[in-house]
Protein backbone atom coordinates (compact mmCIF):
# COMPACT_ATOMS: atom_id res chain seq x y z
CA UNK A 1 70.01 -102.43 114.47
CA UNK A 2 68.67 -105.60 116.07
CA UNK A 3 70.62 -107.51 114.13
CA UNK A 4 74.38 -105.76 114.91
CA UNK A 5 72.82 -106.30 118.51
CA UNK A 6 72.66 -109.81 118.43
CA UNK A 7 75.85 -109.56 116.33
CA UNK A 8 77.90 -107.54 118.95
CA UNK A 9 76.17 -110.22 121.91
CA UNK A 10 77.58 -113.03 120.49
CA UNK A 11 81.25 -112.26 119.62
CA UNK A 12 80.88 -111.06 122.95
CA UNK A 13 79.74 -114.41 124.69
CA UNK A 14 82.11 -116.19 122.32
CA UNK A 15 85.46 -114.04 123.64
CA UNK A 16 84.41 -114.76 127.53
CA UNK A 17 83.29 -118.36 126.77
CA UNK A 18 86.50 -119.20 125.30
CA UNK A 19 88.61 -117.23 128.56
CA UNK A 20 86.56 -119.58 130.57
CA UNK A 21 86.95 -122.88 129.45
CA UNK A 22 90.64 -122.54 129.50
CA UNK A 23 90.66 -121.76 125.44
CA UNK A 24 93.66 -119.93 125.96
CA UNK A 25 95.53 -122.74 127.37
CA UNK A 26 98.09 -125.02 125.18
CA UNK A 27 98.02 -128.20 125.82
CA UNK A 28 101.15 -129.87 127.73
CA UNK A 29 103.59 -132.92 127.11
CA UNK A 30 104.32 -135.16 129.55
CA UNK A 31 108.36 -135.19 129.49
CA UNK A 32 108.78 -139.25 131.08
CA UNK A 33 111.23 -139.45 133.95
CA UNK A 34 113.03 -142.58 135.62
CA UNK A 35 110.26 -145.29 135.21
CA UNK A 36 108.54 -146.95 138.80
CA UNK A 37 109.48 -150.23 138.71
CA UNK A 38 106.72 -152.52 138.01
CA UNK A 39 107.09 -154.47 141.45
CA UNK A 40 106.75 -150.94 143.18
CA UNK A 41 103.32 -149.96 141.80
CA UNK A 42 100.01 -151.75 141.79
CA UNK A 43 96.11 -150.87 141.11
CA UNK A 44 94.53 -152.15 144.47
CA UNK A 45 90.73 -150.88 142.91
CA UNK A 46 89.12 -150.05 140.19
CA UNK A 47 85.98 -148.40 138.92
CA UNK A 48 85.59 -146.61 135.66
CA UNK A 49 85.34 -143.24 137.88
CA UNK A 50 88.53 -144.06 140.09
CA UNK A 51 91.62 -146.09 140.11
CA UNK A 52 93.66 -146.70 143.54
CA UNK A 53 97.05 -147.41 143.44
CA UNK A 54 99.63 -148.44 146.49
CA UNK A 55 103.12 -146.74 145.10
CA UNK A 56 106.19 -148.60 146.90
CA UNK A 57 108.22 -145.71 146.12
CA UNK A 58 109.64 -143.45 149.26
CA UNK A 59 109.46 -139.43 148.34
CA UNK A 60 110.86 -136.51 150.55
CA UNK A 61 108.08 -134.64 149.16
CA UNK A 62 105.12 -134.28 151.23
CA UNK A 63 103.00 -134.42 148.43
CA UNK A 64 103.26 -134.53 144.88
CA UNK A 65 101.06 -133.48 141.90
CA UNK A 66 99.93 -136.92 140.41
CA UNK A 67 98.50 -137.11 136.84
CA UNK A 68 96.93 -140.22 134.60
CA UNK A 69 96.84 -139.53 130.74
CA UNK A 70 95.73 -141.69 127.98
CA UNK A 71 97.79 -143.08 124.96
CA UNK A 72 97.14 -139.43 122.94
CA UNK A 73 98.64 -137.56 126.08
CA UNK A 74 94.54 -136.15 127.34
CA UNK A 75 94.87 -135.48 130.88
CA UNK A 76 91.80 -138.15 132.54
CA UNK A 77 92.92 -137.17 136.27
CA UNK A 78 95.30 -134.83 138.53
CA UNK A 79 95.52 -133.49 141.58
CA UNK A 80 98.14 -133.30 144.66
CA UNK A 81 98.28 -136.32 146.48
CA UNK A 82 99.83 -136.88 150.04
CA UNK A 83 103.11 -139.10 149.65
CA UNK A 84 104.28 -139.33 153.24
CA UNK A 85 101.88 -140.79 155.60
CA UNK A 86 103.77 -143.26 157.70
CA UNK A 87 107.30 -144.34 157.83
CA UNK A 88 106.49 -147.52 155.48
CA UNK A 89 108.08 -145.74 152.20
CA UNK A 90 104.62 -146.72 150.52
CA UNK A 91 101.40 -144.87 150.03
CA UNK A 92 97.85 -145.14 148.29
CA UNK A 93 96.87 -142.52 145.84
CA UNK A 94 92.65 -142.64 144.44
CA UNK A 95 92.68 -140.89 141.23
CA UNK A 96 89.16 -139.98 140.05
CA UNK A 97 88.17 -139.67 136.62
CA UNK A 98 87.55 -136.29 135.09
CA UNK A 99 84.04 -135.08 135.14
CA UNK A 100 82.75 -136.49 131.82
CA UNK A 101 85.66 -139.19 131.61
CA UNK A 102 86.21 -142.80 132.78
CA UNK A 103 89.17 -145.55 133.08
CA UNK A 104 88.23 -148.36 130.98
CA UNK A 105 89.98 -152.30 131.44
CA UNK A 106 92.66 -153.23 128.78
CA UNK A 107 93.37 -149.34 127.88
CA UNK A 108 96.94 -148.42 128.71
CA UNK A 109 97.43 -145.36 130.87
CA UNK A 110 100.41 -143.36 132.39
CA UNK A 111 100.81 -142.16 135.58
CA UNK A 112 103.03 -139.30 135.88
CA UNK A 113 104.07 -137.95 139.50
CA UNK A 114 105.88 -134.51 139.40
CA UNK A 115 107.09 -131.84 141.56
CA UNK A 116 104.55 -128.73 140.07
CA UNK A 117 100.77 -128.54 139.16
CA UNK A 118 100.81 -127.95 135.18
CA UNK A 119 99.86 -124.93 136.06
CA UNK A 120 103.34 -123.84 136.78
CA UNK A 121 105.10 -125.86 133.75
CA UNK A 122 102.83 -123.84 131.59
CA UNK A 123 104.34 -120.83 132.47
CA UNK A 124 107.70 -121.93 131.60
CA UNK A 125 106.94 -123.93 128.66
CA UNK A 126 104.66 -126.59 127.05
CA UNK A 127 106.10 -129.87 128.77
CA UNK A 128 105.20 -131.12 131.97
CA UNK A 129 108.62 -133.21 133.52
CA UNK A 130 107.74 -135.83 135.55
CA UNK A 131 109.61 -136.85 138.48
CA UNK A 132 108.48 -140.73 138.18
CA UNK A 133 106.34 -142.45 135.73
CA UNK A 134 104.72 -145.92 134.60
CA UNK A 135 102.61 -146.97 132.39
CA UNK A 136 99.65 -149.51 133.20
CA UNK A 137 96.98 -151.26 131.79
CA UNK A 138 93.54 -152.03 133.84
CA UNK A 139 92.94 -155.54 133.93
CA UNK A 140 91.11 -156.33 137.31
């Protein structure tokens, strides 16, 4: 009896541990829009927790959801940054690193700015489309 117990526990804790780790989830390609321009895009800091960027590129979006994978497609950082903040057509986005993760010099990375948070492309499909994209390598 103790034993089916334990049994019975565990499936249990195994079911609810996978709902909440986002088990359920499949995992999203990034579908590359029009590239940014190298000359419109630079890293203005750099720690292994956080890159900075100043993006050159004028959106009518207030903000957009930006993203930084790795060569294998892992997502390292997201979130919705602000894209309008003065009439200069350029803002700064700080990406920080995943709990866990960190940016390290002479990998290559993409950045990825699109319109939805993955959230919303999973729904629809498996492929994330992004607006604008470049890829970069950390050398500071």
């Amino acid at each position: 009896m103790k034993t089916r117990v334990i049994v019975l526990l565990s499936v249990i804790f195994l079911i609810f541990g996978g709902c909440a780790t986002g088990g359920g989830q499949t995992e999203l390609n990034i579908s590359r829009g029009p590239k940014i321009p190298p000359q419109f895009i630079s890293i203005t800091a750099f720690s292994p927790e956080a890159i900075t960027f100043e993006i050159r590129v004028q959106f009518s979006q207030e903000s957009l959801y930006h993203i930084i994978t790795d060569e294998a497609g892992a997502f390292l950082s997201e979130g919705w940054i602000r894209t309008s903040r003065d009439g200069t057509g350029k803002y700064t986005a700080t990406m920080q690193a995943k709990e866990g993760l960190f940016f390290e010099k002479g990998q290559r990375y993409l950045l990825c700015i699109g319109d939805v948070h993955p959230d919303q492309a999973r729904i629809r499909s498996n492929n994330y489309q992004c607006r604008m994209n470049a890829w970069f390598t950390i050398t500071q």
